[in-house]
N, C-alpha and C. Protein backbone atom coordinates (compact mmCIF):
# COMPACT_ATOMS: atom_id res chain seq x y z
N UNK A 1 -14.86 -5.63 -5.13
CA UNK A 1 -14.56 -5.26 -3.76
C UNK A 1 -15.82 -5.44 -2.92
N UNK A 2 -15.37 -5.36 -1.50
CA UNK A 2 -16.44 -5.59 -0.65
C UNK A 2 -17.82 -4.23 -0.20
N UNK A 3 -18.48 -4.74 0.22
CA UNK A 3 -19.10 -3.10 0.80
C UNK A 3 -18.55 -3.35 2.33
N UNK A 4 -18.97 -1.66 2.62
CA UNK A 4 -18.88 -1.27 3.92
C UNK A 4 -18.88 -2.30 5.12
N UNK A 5 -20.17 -2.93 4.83
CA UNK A 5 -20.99 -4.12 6.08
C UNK A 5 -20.24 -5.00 5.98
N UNK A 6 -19.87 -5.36 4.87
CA UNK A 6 -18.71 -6.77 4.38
C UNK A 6 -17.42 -6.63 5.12
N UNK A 7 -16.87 -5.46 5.80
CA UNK A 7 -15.70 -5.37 6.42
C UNK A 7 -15.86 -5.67 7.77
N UNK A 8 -14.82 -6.12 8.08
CA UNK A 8 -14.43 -6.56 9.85
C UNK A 8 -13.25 -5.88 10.11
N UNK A 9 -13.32 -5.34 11.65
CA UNK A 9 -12.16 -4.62 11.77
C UNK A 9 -11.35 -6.13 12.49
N UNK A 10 -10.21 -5.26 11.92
CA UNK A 10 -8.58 -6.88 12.29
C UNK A 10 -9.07 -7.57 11.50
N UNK A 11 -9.82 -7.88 10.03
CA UNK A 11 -9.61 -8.00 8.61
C UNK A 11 -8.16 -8.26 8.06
N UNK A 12 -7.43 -8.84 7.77
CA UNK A 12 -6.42 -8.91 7.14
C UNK A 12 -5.96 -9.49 5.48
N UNK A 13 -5.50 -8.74 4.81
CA UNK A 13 -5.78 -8.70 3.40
C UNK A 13 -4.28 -8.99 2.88
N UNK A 14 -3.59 -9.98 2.11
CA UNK A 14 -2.10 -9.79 2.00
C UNK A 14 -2.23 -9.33 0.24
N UNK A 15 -1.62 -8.33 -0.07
CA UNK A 15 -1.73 -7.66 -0.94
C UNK A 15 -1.08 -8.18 -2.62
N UNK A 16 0.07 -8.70 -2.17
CA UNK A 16 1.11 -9.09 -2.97
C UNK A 16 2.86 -8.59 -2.33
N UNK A 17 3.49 -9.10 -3.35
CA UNK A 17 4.63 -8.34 -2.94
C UNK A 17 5.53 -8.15 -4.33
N UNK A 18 6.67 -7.59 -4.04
CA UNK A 18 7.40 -6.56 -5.02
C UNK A 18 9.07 -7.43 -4.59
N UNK A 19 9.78 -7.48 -5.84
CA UNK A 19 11.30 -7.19 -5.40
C UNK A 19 12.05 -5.98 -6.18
N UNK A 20 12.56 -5.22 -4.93
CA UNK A 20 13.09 -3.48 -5.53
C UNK A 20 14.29 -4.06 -6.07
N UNK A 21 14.61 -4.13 -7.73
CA UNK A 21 16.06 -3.93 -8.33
C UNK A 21 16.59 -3.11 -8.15
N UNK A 22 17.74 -2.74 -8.52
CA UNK A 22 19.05 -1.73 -8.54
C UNK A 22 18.37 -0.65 -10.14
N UNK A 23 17.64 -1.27 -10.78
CA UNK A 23 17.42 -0.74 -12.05
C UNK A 23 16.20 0.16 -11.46
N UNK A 24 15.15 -0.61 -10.96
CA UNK A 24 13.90 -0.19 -10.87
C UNK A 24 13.94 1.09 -9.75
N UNK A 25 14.54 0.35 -8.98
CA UNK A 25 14.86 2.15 -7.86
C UNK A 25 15.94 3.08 -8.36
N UNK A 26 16.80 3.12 -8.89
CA UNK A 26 17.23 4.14 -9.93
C UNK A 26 16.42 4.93 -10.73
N UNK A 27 15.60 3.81 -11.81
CA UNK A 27 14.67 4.32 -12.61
C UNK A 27 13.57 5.75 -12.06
N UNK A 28 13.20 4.88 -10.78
CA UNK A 28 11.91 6.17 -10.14
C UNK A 28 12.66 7.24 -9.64
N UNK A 29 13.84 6.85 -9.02
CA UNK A 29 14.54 8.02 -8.33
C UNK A 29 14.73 8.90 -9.23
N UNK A 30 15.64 8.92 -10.71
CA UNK A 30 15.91 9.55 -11.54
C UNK A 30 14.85 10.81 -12.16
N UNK A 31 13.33 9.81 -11.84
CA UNK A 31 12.09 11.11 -12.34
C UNK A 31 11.47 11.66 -10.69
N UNK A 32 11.53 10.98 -9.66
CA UNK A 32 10.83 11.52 -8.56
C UNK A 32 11.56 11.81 -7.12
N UNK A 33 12.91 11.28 -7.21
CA UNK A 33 13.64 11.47 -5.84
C UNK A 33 14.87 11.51 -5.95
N UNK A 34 15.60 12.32 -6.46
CA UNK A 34 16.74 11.91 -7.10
C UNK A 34 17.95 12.88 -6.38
N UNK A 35 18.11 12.14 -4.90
CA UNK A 35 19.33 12.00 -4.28
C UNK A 35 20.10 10.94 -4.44
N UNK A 36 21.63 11.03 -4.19
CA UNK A 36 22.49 10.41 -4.73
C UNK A 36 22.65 8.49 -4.23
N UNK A 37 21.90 8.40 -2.99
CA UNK A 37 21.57 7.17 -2.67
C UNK A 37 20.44 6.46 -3.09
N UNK A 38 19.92 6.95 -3.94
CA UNK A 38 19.22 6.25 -4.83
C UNK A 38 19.88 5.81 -6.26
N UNK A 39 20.43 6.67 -6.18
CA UNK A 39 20.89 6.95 -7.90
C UNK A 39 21.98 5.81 -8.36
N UNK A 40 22.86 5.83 -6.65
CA UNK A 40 24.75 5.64 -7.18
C UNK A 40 24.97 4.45 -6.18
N UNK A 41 25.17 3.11 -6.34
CA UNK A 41 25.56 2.15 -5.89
C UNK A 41 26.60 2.22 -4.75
N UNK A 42 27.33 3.27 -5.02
CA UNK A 42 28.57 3.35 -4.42
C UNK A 42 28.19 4.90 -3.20
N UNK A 43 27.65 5.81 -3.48
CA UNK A 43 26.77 6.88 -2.71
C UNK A 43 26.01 6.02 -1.59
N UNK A 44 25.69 4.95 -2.14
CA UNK A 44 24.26 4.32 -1.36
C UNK A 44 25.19 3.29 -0.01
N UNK A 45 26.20 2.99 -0.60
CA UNK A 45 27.10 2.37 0.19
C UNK A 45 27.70 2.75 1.16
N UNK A 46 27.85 4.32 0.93
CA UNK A 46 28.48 5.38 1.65
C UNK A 46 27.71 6.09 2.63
N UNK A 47 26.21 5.75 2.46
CA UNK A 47 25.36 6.60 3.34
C UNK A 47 25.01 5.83 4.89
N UNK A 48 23.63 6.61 4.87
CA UNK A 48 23.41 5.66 5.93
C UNK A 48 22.73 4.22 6.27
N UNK A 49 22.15 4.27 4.39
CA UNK A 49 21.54 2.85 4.12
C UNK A 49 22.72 2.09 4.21
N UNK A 50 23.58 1.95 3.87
CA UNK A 50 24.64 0.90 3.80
C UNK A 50 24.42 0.27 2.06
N UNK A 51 23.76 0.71 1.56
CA UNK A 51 23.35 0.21 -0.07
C UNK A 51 22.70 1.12 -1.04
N UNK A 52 22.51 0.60 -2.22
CA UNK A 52 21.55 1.62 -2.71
C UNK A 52 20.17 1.18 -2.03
N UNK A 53 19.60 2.52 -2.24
CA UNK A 53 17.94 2.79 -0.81
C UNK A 53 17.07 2.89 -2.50
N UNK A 54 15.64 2.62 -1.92
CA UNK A 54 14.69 3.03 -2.65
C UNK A 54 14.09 3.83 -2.10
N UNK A 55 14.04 4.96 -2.68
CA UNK A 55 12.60 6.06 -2.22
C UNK A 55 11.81 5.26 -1.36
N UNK A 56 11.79 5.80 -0.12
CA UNK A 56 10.42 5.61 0.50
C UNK A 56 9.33 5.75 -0.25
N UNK A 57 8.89 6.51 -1.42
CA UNK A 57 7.76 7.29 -2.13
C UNK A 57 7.82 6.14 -2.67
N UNK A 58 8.93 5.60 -3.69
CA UNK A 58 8.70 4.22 -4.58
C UNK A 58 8.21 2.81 -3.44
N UNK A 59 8.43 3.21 -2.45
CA UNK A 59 8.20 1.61 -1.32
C UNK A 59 6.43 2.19 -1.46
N UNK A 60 5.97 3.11 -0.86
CA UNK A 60 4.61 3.71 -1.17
C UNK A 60 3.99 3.67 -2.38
N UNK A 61 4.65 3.68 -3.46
CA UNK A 61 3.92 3.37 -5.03
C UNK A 61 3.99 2.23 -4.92
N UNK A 62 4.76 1.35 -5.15
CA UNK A 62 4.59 0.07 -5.18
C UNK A 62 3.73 -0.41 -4.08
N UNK A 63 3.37 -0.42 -2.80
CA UNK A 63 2.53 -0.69 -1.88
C UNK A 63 0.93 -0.36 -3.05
N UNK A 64 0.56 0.69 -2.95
CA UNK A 64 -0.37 1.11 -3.75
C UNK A 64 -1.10 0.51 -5.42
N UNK A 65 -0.13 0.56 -5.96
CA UNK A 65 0.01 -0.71 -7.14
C UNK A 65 -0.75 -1.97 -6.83
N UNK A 66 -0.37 -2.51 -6.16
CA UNK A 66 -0.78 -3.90 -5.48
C UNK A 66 -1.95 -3.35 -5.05
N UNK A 67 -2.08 -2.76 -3.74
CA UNK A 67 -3.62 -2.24 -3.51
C UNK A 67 -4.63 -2.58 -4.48
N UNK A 68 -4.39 -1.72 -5.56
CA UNK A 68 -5.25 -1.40 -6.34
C UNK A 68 -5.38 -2.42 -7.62
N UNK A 69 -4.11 -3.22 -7.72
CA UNK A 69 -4.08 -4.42 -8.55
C UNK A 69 -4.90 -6.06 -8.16
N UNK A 70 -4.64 -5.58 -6.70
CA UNK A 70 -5.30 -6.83 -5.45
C UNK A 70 -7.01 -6.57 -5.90
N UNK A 71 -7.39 -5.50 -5.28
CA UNK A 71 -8.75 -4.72 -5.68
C UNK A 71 -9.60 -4.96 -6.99
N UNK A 72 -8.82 -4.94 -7.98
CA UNK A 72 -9.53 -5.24 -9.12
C UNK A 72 -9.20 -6.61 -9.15
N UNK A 73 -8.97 -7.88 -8.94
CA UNK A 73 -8.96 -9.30 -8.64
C UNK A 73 -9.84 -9.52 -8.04
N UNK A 74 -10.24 -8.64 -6.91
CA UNK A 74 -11.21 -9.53 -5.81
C UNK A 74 -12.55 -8.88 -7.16
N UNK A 75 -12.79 -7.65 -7.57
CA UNK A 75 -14.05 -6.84 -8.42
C UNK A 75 -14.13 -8.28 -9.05
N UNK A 76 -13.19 -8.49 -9.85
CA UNK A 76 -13.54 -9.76 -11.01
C UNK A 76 -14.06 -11.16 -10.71
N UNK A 77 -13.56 -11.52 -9.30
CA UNK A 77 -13.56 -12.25 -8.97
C UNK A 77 -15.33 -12.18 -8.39
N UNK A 78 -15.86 -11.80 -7.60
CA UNK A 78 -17.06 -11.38 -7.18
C UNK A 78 -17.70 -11.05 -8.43
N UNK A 79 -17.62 -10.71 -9.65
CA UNK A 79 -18.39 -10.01 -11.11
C UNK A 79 -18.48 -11.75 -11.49
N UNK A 80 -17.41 -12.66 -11.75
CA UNK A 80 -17.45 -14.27 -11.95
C UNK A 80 -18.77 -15.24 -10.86
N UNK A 81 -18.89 -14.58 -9.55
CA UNK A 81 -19.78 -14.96 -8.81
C UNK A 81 -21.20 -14.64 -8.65
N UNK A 82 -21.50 -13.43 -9.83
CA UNK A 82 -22.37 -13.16 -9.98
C UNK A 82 -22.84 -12.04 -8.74
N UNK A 83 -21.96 -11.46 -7.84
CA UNK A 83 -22.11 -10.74 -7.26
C UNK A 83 -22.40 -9.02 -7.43
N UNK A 84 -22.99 -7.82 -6.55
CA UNK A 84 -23.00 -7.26 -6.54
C UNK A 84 -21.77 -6.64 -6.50
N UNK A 85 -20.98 -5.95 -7.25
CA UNK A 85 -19.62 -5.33 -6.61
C UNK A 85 -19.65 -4.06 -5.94
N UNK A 86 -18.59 -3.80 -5.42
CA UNK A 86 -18.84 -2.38 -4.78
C UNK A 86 -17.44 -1.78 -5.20
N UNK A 87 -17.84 -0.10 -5.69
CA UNK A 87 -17.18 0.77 -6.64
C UNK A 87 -16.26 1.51 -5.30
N UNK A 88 -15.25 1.51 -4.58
CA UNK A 88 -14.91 2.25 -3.73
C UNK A 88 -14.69 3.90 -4.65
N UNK A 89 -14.78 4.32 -3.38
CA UNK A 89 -14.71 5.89 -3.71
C UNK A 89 -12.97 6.44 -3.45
N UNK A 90 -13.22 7.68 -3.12
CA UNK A 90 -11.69 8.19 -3.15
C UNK A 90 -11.07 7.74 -1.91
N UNK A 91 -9.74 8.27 -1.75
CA UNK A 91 -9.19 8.23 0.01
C UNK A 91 -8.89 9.73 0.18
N UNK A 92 -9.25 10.10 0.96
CA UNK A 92 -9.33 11.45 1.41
C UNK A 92 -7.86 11.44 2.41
N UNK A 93 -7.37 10.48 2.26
CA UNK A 93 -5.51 11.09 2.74
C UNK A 93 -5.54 9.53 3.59
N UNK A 94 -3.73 9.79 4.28
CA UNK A 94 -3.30 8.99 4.86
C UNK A 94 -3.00 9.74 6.44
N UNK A 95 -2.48 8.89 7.20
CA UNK A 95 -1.74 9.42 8.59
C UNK A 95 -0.37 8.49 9.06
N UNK A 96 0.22 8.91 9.56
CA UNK A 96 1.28 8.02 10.12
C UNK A 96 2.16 7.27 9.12
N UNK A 97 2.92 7.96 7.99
CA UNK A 97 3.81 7.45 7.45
C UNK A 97 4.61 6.92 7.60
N UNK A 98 5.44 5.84 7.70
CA UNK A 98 6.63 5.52 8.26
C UNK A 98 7.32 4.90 7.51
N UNK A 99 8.34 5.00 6.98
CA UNK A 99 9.96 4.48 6.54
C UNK A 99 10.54 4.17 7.63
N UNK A 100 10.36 2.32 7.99
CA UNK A 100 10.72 2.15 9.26
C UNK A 100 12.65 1.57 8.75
N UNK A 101 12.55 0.82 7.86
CA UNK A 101 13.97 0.69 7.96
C UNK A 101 13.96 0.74 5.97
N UNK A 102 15.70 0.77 5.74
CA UNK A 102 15.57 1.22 4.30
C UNK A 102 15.07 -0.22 3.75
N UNK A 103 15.02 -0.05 2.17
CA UNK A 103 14.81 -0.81 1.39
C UNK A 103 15.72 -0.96 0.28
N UNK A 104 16.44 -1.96 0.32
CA UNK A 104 17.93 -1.66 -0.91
C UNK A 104 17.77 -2.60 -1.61
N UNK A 105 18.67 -2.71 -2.77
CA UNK A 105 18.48 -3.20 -4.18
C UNK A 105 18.12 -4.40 -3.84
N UNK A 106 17.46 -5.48 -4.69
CA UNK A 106 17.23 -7.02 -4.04
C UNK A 106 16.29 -7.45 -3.26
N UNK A 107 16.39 -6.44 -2.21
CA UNK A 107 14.87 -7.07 -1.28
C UNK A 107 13.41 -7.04 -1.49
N UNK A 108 12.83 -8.25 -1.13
CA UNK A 108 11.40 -8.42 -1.74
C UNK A 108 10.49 -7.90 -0.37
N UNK A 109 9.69 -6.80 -0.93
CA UNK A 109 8.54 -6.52 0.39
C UNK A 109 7.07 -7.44 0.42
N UNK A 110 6.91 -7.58 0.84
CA UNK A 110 5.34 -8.14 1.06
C UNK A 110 4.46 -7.43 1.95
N UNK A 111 3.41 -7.12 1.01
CA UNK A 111 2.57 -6.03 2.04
C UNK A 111 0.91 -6.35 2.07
N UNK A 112 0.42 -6.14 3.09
CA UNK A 112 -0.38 -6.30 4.16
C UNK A 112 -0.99 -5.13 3.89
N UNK A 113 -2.98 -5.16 4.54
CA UNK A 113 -3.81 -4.31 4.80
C UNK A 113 -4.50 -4.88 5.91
N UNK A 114 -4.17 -4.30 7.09
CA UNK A 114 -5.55 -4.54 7.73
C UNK A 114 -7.11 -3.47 8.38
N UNK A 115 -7.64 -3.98 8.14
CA UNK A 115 -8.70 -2.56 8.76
C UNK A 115 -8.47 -2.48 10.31
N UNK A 116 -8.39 -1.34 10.69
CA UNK A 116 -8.35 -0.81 12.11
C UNK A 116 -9.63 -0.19 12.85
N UNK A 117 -10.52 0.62 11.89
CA UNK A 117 -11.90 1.28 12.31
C UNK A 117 -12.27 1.40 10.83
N UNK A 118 -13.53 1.57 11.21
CA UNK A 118 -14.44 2.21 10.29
C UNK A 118 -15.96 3.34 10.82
N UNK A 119 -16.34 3.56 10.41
CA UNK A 119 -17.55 3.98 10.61
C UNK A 119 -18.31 5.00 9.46
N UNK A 120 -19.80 5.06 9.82
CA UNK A 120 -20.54 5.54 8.44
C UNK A 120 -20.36 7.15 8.36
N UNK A 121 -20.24 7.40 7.26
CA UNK A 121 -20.38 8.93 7.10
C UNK A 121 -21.16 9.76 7.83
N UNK A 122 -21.03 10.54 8.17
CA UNK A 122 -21.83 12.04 8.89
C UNK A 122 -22.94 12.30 7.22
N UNK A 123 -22.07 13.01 6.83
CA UNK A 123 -22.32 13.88 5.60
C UNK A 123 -22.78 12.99 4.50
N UNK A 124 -22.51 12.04 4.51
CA UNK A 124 -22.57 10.84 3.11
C UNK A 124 -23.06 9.49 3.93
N UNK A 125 -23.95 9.37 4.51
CA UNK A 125 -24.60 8.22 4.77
C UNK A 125 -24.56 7.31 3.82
N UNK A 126 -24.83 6.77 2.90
CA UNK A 126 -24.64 6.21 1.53
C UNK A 126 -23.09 5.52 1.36
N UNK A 127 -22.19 6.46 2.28
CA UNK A 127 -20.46 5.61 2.67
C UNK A 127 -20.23 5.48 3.74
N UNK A 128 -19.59 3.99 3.42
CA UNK A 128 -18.58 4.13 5.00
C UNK A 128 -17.49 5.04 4.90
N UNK A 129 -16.53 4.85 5.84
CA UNK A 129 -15.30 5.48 5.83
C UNK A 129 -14.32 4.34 6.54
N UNK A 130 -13.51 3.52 6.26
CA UNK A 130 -12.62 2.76 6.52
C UNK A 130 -11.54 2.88 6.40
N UNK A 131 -10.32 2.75 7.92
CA UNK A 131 -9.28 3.27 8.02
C UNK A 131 -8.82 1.38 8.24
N UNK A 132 -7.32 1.58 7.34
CA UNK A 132 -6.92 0.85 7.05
C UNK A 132 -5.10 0.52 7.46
N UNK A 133 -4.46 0.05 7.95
CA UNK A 133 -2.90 -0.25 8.09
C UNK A 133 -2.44 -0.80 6.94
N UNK A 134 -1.73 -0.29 6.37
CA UNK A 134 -0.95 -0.93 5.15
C UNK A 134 0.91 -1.10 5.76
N UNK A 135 1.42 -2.37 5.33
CA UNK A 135 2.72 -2.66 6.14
C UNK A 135 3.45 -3.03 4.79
N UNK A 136 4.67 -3.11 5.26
CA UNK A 136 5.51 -3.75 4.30
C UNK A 136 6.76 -4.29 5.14
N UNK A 137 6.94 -5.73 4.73
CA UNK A 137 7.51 -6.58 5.43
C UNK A 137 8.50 -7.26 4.79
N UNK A 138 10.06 -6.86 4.88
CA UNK A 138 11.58 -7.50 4.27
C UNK A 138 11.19 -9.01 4.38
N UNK A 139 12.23 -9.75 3.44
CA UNK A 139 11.87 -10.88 3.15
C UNK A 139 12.91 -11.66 4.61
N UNK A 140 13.42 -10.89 5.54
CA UNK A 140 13.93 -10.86 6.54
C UNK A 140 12.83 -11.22 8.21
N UNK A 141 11.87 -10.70 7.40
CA UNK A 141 10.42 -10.35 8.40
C UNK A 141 10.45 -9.23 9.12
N UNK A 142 11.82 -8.43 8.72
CA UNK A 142 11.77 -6.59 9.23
C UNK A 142 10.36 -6.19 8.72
N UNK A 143 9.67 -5.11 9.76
CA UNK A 143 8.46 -4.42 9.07
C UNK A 143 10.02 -3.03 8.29
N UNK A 144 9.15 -2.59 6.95
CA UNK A 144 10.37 -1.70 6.49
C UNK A 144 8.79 -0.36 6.01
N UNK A 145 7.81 -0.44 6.39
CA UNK A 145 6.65 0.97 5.86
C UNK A 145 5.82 0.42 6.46
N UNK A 146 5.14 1.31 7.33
CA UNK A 146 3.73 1.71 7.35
C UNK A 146 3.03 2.61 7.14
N UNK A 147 1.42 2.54 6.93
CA UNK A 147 0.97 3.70 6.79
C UNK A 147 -0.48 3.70 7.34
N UNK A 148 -1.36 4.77 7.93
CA UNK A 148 -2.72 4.27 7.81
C UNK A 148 -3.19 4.88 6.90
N UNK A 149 -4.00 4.53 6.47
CA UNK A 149 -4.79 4.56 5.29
C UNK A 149 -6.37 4.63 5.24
N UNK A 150 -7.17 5.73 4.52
CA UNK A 150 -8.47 6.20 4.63
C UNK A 150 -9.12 5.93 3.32
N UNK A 151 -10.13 5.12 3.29
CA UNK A 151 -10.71 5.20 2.25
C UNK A 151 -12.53 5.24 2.18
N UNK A 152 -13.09 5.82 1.43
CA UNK A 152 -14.70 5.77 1.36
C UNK A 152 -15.40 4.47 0.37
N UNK A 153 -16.04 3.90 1.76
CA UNK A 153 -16.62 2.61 0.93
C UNK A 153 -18.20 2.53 1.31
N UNK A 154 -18.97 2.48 0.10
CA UNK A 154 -20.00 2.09 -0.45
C UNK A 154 -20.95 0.98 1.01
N UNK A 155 -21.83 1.78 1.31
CA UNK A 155 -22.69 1.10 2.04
C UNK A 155 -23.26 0.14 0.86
N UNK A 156 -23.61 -1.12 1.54
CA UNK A 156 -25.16 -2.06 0.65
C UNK A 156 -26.01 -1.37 0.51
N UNK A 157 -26.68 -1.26 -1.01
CA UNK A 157 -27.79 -0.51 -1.21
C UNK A 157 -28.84 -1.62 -0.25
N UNK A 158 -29.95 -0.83 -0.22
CA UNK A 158 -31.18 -1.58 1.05
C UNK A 158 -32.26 -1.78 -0.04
């Protein structure tokens, strides 16, 4: 990954993307969200998705997945270049969740990061702090999630 200085805000990062099965959003619903439009083909038909829905939470894991699957590609990739890498730190939360439209069995998301701000720590000079947009986009080109997103990144050592 990059350091702090290495970022530009309106940065844009395409993450990967996902296609939600009928199996796979069942599956998560069954251990983490398990209302009946997730569960029941025919419930999901009946609601207000018009289909079976995936957890918003599963559209958010899977967003995250990738994140962090993207992340360790670029580490390796920069470790192959002989580069310095940079270890990001935690995310101290998100803001602005959004489940903008559902996500039903079949459709493939493709999701997006872009940086919006950053700036250096108060308290932790040694980090930045970089706020980030994460999207997710139907294979329709509906946006269907957003979120912003906070994470602590590693100034260049001097």
């Amino acid at each position: 990954m990059r350091f702090f200085e290495d970022m530009e805000i309106g940065a844009r990062r395409e993450i990967g993307s996902f296609t939600f099965t009928a199996e796979d959003i069942k599956r998560f619903a069954a251990q983490f969200d398990p209302q009946t439009f997730h569960l029941d083909e025919e419930a999901g038909r009946n609601s207000l998705f018009g289909g079976l829905a995936a957890s918003g939470w599963h559209v958010g894991s899977v967003c995250m997945k990738l994140l962090v699957a993207d992340g360790q590609r670029l580490m390796k990739e920069a470790a192959v270049r002989g580069e310095k890498v940079a270890v990001w730190g935690p995310s101290p939360g998100f803001r602005e969740l959004r489940w903008i439209k559902p996500v039903l069995a079949g459709d493939t998301i493709s999701f997006s990061s872009v940086i919006e701000a950053k700036r250096t720590s108060e308290k932790r000079p040694e980090w930045g702090i970089l706020q980030a947009r994460n999207t997710g986009i139907n294979q329709r080109g509906e946006p269907v999630y957003s979120m912003l997103a906070t994470a602590f990144v590693p100034r260049r050592p001097k």
